[in-house]
C-alpha atoms as a PDB file:
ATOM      1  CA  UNK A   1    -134.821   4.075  70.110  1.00  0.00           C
ATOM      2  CA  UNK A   2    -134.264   0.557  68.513  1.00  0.00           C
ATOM      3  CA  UNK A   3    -131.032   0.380  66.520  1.00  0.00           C
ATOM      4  CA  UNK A   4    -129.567  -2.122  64.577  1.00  0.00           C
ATOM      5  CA  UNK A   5    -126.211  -3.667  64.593  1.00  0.00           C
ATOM      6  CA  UNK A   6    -124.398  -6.151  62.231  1.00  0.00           C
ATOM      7  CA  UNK A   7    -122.382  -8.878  64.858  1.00  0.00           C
ATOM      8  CA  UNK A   8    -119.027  -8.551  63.937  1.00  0.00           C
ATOM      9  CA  UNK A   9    -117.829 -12.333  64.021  1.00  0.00           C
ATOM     10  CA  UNK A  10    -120.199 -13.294  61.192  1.00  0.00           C
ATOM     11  CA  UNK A  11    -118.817 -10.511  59.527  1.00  0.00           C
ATOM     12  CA  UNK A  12    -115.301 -11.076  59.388  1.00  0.00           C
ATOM     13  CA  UNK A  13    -116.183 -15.031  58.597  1.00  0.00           C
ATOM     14  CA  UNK A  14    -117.778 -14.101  55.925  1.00  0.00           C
ATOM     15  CA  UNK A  15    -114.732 -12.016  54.103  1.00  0.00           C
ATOM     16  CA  UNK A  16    -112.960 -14.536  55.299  1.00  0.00           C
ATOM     17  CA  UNK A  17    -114.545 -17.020  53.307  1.00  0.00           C
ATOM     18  CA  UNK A  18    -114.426 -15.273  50.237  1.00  0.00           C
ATOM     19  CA  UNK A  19    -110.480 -14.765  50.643  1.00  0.00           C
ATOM     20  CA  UNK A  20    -110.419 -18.308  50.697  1.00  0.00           C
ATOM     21  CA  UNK A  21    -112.845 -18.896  47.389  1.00  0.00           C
ATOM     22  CA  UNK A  22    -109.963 -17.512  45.364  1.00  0.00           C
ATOM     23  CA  UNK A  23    -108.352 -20.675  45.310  1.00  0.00           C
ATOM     24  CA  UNK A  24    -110.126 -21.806  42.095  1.00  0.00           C
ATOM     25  CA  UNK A  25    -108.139 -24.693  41.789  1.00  0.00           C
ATOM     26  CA  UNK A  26    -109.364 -26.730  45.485  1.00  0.00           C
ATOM     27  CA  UNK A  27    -112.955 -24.123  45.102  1.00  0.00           C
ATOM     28  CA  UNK A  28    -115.749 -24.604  42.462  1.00  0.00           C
ATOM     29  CA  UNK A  29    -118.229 -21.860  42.596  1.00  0.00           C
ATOM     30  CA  UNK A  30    -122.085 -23.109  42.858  1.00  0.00           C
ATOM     31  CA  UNK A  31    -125.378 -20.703  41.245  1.00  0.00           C
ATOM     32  CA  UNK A  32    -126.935 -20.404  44.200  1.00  0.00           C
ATOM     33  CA  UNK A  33    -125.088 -21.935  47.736  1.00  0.00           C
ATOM     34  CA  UNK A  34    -121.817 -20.819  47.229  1.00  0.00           C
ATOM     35  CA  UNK A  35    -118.598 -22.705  46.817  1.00  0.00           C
ATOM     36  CA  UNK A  36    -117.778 -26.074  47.552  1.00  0.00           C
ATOM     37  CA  UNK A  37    -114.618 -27.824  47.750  1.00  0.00           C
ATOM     38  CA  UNK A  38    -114.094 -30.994  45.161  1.00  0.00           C
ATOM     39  CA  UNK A  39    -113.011 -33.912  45.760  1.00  0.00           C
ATOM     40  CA  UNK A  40    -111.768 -37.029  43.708  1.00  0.00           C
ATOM     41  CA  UNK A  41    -114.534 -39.354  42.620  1.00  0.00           C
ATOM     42  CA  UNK A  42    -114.008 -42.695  44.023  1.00  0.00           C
ATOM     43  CA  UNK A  43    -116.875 -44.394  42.725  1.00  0.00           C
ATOM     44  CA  UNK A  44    -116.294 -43.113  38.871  1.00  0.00           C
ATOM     45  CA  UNK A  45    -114.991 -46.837  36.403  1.00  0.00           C
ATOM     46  CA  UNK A  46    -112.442 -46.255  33.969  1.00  0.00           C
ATOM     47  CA  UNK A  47    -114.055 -49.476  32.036  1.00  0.00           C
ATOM     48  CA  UNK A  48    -116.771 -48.490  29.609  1.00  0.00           C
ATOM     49  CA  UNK A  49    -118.687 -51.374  28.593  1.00  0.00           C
ATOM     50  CA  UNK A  50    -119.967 -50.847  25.056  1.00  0.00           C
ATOM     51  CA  UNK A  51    -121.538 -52.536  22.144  1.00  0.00           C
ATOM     52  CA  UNK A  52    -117.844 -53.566  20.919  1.00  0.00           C
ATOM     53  CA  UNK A  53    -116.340 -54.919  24.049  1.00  0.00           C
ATOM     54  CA  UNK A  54    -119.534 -56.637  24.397  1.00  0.00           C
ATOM     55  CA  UNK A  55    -119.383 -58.241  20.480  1.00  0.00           C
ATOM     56  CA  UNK A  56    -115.673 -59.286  21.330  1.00  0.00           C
ATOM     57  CA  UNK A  57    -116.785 -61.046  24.630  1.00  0.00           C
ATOM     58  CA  UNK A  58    -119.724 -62.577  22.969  1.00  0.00           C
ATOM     59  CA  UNK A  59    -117.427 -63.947  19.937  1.00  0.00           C
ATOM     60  CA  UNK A  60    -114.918 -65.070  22.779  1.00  0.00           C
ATOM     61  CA  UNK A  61    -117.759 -67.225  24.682  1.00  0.00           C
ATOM     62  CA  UNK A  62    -118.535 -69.181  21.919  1.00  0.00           C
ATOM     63  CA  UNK A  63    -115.079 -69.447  19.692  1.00  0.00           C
ATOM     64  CA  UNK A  64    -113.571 -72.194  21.993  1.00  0.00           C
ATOM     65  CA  UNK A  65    -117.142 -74.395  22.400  1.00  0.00           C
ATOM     66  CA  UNK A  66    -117.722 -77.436  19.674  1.00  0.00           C
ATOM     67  CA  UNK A  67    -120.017 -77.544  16.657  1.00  0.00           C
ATOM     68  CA  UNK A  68    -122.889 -79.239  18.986  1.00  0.00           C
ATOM     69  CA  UNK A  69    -126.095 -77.594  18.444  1.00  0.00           C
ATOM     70  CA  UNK A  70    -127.214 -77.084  22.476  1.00  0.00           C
ATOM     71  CA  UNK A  71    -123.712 -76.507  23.788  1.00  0.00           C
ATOM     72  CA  UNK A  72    -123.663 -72.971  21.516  1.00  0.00           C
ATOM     73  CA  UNK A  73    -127.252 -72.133  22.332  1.00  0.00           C
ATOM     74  CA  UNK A  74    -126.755 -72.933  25.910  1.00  0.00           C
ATOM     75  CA  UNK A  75    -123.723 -69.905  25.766  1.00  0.00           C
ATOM     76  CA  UNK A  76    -125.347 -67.527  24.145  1.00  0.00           C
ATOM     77  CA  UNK A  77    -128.612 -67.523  26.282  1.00  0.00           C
ATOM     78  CA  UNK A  78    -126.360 -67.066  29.249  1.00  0.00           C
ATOM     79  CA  UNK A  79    -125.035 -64.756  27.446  1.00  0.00           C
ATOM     80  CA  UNK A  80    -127.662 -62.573  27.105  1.00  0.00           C
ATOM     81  CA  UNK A  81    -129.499 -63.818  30.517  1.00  0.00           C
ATOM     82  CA  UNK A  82    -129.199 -60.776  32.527  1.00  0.00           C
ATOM     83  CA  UNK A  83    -130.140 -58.361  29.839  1.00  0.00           C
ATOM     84  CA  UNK A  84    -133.691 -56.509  29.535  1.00  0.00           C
ATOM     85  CA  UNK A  85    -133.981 -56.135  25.781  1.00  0.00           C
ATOM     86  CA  UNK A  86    -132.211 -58.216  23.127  1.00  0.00           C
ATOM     87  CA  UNK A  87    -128.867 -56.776  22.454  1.00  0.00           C
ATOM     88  CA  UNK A  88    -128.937 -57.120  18.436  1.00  0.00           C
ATOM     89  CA  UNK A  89    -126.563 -54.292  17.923  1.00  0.00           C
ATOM     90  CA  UNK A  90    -124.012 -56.996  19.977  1.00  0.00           C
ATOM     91  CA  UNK A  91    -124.990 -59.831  18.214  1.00  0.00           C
ATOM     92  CA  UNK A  92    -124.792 -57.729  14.640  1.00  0.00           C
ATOM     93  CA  UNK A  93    -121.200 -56.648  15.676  1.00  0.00           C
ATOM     94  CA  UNK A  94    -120.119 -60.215  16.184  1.00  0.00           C
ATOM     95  CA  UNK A  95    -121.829 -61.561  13.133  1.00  0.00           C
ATOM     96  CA  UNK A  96    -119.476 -59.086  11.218  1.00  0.00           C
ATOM     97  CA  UNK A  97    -116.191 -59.832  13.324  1.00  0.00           C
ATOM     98  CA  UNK A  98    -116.920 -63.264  12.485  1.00  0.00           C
ATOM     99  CA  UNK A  99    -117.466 -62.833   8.886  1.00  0.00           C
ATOM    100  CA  UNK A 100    -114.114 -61.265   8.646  1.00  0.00           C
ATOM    101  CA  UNK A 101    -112.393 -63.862  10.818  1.00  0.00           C
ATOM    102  CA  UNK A 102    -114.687 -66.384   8.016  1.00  0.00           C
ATOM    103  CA  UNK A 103    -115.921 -68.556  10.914  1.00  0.00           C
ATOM    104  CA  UNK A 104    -118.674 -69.722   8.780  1.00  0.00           C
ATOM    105  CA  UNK A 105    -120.697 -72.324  11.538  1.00  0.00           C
ATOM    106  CA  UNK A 106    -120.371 -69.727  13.984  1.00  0.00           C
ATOM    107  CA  UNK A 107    -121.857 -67.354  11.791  1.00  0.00           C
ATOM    108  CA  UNK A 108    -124.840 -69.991  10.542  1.00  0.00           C
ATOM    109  CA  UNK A 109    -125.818 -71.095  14.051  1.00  0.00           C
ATOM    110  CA  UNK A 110    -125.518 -67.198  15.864  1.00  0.00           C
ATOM    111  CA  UNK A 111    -127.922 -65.938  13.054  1.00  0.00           C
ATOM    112  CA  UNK A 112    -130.121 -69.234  13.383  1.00  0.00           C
ATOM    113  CA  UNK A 113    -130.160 -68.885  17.272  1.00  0.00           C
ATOM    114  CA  UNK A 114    -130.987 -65.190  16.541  1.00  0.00           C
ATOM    115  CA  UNK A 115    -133.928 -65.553  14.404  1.00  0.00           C
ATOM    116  CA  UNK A 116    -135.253 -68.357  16.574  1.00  0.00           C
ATOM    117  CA  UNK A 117    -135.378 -65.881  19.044  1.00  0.00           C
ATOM    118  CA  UNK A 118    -137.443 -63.433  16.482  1.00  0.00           C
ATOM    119  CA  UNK A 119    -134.865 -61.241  15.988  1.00  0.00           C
ATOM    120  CA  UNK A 120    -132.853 -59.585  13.300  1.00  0.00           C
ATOM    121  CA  UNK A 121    -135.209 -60.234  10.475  1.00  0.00           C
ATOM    122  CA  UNK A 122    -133.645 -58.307   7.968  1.00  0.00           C
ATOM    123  CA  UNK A 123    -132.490 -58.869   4.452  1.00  0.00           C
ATOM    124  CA  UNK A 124    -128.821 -58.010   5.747  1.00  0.00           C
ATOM    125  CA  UNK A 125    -129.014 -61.348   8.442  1.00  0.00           C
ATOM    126  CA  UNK A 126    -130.476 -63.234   5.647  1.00  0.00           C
ATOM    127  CA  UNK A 127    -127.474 -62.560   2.674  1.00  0.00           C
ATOM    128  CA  UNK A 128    -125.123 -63.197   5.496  1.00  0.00           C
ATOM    129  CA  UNK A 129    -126.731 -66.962   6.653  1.00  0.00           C
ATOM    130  CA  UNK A 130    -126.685 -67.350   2.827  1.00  0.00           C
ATOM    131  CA  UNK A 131    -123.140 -66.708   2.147  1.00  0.00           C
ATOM    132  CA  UNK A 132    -122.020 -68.824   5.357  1.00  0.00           C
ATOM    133  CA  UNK A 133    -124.239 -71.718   4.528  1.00  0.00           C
ATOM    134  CA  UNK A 134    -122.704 -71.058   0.379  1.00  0.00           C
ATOM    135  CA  UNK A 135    -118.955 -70.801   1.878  1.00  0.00           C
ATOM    136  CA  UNK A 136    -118.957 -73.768   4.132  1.00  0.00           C
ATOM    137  CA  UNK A 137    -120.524 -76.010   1.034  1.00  0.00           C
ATOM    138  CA  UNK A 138    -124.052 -76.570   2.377  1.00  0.00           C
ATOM    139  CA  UNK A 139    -125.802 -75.976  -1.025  1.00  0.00           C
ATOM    140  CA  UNK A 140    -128.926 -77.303  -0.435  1.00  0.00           C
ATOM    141  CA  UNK A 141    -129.669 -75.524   2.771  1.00  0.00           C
ATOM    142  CA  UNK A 142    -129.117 -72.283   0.704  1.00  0.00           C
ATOM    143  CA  UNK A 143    -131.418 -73.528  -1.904  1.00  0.00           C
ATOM    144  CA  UNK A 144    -133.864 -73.937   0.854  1.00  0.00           C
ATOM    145  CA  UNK A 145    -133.431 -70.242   2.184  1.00  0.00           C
ATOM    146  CA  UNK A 146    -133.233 -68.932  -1.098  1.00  0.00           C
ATOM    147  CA  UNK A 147    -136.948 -70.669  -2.015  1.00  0.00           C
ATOM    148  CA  UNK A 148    -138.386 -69.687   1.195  1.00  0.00           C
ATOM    149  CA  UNK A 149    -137.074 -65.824   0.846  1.00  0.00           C
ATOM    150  CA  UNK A 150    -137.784 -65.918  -3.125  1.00  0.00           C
ATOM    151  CA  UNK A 151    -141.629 -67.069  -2.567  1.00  0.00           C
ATOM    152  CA  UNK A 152    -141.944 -64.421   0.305  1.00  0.00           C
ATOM    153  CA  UNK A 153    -140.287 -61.148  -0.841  1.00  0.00           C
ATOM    154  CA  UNK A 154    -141.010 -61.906  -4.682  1.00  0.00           C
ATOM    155  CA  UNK A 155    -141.459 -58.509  -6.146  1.00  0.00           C
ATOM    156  CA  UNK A 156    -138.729 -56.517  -3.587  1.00  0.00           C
ATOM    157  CA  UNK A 157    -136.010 -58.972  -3.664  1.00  0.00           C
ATOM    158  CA  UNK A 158    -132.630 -57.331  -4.063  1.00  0.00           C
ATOM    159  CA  UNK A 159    -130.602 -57.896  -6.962  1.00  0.00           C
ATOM    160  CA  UNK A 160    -127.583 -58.985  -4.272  1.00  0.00           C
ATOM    161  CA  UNK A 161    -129.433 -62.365  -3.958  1.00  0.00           C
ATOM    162  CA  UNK A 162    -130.100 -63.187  -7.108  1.00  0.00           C
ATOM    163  CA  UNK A 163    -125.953 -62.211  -7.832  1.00  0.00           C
ATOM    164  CA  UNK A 164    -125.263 -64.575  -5.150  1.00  0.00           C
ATOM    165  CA  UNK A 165    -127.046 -67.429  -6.115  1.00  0.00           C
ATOM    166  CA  UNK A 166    -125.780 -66.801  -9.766  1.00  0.00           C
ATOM    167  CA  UNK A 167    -122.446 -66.708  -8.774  1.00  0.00           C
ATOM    168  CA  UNK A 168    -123.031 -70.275  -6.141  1.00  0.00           C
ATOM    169  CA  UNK A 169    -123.974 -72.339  -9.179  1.00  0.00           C
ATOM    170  CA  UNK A 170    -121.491 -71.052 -12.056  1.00  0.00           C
ATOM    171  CA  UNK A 171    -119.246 -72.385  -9.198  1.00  0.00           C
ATOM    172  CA  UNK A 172    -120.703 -75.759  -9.145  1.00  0.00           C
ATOM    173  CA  UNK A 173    -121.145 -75.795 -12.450  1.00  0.00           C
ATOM    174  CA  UNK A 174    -125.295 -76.119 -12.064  1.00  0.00           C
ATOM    175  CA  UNK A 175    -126.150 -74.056 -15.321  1.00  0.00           C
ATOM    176  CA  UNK A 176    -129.395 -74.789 -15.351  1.00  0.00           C
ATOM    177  CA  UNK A 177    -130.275 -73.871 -12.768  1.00  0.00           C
ATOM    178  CA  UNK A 178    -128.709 -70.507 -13.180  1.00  0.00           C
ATOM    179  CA  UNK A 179    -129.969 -69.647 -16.021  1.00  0.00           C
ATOM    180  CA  UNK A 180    -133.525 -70.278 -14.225  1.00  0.00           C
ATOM    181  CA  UNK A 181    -132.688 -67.923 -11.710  1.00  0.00           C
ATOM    182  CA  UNK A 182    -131.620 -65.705 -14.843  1.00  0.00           C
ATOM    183  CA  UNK A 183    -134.825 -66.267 -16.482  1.00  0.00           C
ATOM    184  CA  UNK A 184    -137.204 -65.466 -13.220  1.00  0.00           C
ATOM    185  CA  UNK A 185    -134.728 -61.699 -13.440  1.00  0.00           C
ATOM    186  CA  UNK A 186    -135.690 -60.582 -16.383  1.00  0.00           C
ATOM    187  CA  UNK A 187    -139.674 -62.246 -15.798  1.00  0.00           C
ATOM    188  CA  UNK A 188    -139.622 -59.723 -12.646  1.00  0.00           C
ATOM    189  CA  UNK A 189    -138.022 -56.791 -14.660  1.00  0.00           C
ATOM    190  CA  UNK A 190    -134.764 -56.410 -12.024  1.00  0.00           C
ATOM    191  CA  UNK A 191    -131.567 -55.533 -14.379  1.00  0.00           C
ATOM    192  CA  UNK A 192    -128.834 -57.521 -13.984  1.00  0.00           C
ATOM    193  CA  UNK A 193    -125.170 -56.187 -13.122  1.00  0.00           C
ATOM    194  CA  UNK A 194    -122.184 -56.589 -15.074  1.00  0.00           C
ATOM    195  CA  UNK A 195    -121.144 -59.809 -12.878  1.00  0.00           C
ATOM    196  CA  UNK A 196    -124.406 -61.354 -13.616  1.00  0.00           C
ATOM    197  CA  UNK A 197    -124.050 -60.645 -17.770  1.00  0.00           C
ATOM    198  CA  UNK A 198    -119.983 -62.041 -17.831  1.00  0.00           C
ATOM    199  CA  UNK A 199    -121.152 -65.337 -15.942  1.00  0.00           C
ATOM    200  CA  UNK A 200    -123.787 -66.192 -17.827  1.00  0.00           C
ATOM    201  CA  UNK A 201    -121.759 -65.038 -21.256  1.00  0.00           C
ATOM    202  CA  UNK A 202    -118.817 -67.466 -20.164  1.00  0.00           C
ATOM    203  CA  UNK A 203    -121.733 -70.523 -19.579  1.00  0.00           C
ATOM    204  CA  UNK A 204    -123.366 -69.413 -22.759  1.00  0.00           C
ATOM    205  CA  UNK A 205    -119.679 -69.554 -25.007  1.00  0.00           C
ATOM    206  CA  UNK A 206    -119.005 -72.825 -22.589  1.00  0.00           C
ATOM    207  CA  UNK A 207    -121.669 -74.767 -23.636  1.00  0.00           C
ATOM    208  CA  UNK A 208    -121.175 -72.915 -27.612  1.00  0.00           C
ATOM    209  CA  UNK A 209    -124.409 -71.193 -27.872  1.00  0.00           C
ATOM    210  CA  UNK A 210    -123.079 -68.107 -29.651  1.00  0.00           C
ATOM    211  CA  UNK A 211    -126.026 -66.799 -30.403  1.00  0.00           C
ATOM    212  CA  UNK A 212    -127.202 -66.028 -27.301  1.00  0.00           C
ATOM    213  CA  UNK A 213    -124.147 -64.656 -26.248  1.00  0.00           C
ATOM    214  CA  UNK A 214    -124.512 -62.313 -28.767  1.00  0.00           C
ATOM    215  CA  UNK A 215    -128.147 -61.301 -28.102  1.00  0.00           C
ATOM    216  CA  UNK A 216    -126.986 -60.949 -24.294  1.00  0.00           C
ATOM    217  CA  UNK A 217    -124.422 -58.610 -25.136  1.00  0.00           C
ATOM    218  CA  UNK A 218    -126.573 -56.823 -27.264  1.00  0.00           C
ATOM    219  CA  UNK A 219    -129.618 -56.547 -24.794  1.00  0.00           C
ATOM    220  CA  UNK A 220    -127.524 -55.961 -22.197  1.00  0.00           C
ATOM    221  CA  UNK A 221    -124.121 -53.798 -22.714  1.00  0.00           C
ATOM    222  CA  UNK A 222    -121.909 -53.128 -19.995  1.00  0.00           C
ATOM    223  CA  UNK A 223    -122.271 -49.459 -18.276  1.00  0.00           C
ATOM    224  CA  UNK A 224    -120.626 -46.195 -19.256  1.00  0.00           C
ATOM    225  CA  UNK A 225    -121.172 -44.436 -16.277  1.00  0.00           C
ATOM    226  CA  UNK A 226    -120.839 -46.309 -12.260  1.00  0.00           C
ATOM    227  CA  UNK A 227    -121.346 -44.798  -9.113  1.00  0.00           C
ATOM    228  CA  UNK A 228    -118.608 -44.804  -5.958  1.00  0.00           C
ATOM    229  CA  UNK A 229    -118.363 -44.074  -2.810  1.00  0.00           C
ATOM    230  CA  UNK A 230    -115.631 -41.018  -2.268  1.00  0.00           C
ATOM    231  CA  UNK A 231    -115.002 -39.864   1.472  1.00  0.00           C
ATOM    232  CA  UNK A 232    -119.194 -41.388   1.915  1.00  0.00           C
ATOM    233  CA  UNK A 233    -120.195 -38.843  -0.862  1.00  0.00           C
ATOM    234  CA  UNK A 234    -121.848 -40.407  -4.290  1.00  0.00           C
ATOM    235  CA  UNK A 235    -119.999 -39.747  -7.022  1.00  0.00           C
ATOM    236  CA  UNK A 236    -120.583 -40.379 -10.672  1.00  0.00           C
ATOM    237  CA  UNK A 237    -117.229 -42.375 -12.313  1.00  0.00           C
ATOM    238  CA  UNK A 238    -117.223 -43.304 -16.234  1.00  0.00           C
ATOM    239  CA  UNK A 239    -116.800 -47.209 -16.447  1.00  0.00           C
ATOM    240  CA  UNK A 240    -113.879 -49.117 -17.240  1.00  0.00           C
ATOM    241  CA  UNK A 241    -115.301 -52.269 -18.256  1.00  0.00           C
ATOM    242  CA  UNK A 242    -115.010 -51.699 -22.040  1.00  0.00           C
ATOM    243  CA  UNK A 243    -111.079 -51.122 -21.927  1.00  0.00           C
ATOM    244  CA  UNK A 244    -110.027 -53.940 -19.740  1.00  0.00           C
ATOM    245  CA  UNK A 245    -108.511 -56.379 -22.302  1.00  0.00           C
ATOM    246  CA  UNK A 246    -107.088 -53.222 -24.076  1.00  0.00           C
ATOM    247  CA  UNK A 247    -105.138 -52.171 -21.124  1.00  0.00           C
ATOM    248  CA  UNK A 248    -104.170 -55.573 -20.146  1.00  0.00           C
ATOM    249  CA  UNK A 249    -103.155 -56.343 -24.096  1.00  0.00           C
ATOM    250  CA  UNK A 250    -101.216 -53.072 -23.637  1.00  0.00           C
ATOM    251  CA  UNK A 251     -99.484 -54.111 -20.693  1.00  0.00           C
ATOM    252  CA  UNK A 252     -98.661 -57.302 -22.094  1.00  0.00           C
ATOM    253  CA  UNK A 253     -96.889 -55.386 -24.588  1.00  0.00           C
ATOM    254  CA  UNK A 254     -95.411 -52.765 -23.197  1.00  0.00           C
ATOM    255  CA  UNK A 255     -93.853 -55.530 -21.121  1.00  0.00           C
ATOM    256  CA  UNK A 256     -92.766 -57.596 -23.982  1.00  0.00           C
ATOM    257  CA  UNK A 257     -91.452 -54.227 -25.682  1.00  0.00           C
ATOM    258  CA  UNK A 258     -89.489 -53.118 -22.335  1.00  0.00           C
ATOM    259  CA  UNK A 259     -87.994 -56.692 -22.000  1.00  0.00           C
ATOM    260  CA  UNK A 260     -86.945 -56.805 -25.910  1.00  0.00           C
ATOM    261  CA  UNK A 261     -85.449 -53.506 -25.073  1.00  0.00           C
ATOM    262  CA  UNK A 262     -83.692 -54.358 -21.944  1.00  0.00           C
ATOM    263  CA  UNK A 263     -81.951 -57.706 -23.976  1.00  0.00           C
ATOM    264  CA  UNK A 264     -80.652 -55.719 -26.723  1.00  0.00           C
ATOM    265  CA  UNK A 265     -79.003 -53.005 -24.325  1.00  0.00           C
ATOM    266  CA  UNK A 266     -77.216 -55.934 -22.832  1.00  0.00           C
ATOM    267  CA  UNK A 267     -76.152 -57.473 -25.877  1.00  0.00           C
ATOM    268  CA  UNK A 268     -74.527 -54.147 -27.036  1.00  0.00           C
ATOM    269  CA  UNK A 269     -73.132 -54.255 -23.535  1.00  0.00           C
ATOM    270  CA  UNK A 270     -71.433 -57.381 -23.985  1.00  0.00           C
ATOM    271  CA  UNK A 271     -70.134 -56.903 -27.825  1.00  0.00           C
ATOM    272  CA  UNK A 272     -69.271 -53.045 -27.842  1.00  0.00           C
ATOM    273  CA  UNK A 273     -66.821 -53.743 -31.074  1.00  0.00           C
ATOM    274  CA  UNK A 274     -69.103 -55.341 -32.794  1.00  0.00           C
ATOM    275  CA  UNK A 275     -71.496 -52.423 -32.801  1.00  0.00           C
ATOM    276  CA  UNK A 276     -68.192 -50.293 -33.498  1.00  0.00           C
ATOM    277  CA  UNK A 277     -67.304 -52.188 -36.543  1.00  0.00           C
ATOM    278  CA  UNK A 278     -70.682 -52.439 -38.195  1.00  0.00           C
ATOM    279  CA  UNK A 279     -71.088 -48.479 -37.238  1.00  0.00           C
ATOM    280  CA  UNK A 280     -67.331 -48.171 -39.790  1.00  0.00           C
ATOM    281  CA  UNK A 281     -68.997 -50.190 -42.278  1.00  0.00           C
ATOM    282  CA  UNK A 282     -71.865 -48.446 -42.449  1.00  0.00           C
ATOM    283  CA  UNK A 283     -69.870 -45.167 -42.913  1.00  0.00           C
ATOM    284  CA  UNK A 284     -68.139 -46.958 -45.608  1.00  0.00           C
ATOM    285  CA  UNK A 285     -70.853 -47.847 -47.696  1.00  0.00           C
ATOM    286  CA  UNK A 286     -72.459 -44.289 -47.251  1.00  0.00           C
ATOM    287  CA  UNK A 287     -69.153 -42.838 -48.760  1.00  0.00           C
ATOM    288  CA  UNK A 288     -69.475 -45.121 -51.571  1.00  0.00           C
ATOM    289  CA  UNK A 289     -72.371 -44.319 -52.535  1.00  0.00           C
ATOM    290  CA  UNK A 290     -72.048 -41.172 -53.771  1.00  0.00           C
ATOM    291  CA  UNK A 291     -68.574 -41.794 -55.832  1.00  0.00           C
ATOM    292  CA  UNK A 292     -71.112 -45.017 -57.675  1.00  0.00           C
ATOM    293  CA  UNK A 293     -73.479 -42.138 -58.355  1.00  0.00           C
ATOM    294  CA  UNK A 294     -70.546 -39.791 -59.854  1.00  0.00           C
ATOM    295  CA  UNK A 295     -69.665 -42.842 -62.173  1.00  0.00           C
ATOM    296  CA  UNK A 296     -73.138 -43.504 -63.487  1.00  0.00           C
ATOM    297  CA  UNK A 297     -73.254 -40.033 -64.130  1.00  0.00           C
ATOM    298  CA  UNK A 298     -69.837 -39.846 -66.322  1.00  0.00           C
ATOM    299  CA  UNK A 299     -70.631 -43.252 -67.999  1.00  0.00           C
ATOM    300  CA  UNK A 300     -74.396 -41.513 -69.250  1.00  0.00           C
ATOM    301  CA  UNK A 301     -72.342 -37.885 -70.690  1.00  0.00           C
ATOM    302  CA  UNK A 302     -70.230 -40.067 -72.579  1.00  0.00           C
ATOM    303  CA  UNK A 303     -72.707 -42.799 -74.180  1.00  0.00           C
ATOM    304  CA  UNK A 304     -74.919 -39.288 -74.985  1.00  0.00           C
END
């Protein structure tokens, strides 16, 4: 008869084995072949190259270079040489580390570069080539932009834009030409913002047309109710653009009223008798007072 047997040495190999897969710590346990010993992964970089560290390298490459036109261009293609799709997240990250370092002709020829190259055509590239090209004095370039985005986007053009260029010629004192921009507002319908109404009432009481200033506050009367941002929830605040002057005229006078205060404590300070003496004359004259009252009195019994 045909038996079977089991070899032995297999056997015992095998419990050995699993004696030793208790060792979790050296041991990870696979699905399907068993466990495996780990070891450390060499190859693994500490270094993560992201969109950030990318921005900060990019605005680093072109910080130290001159104003020449080629020289920047010339960086920022090498920059972006080895790359297989435009990295506009990068470039958007560095537009906005520039803004806040103000580096106004980096920021004009990085978003000139970047739209040569068809990219980042958006109305947030645009507002931030117009406030570079408004901040480092270049009016008529932003005049130019301004026409060319104006006669392109006429119906959907924010109200940011029109604020801006508002707010670029009370400035430079061109008030005719704000009040054009003004005019082409409230032709399109688009309401204008509290900013908008107090610059063009301080041009209107500037150049003493009254009238209008008081047609302009009536048409348009600052907001009772705002919105804010609290913890990136929208949230419904009640305007404070109404009490302003009040509060400040109260401060004023709570100040003046604190100060008054604060001199008179230290002249009593200084002259403590003299607040003594005029306290015992004032006592005085109060005790008089009633013994001239008791001699009226007697004087009118005996005339009656």
């Amino acid at each position: 008869m045909l038996t079977l047997q089991h070899s032995l040495p297999a056997f015992t190999r095998g419990l050995e084995f699993i004696k030793s897969s208790h060792s979790r710590s050296s041991v990870v346990v696979c699905a399907q072949k068993g466990p495996r010993p780990r070891y450390p992964r060499v190859w693994k970089a500490n270094k993560r190259i992201g969109t950030v560290s990318k921005s900060l390298k990019l605005v680093e490459s072109i910080k130290g270079l001159s104003n020449v036109k080629e020289e920047v261009y010339g960086a920022l293609d090498s920059f972006i040489a080895w790359e297989l799709e435009f990295p506009l997240i990068t470039v958007k990250k560095a537009l906005k580390s520039l803004e806040n370092q103000k580096e106004w002709k980096r920021i004009i020829q990085v978003s000139k570069w970047m739209l040569s190259k068809g990219q980042g055509r958006t109305m947030g590239t645009y507002f931030t080539l117009l406030t570079a090209l408004a901040e480092d004095g270049r009016i008529e370039e932003a005049e130019e932009l301004w026409t060319k985005l104006f006669s392109q986007y006429l119906e959907s053009m924010p109200r940011m834009f029109f604020d801006k260029m508002i707010s670029i010629y009370y400035q430079h004192g061109l008030h005719d030409k704000m009040f054009e921009i003004f005019a082409d507002m409230e032709e399109l319908g688009v309401q204008p913002n509290v900013s908008i109404v107090t610059k063009v009432g301080n041009v209107f009481k500037e150049l003493g047309m009254l009238d209008k200033y008081d047609k302009l506050k009536k048409k348009y009367p600052p907001p009772k109710w705002e919105y804010r941002y609290i913890k990136g929830k929208r949230v419904k605040v009640r305007a404070n653009h109404q009490n302003q002057s009040d509060g400040a005229a109260k401060v004023i006078s709570e100040g003046k009223e604190t100060v008054r205060s604060s001199e008179e404590l230290l002249e009593a300070e200084s002259n403590p008798d003299e607040h003594i003496v005029e306290a015992e004359e004032e006592d005085q004259n109060s005790n008089d007072l009633p013994e001239e009252a008791e001699a009226s009195s007697d004087q009118l019994r005996v005339q009656s």
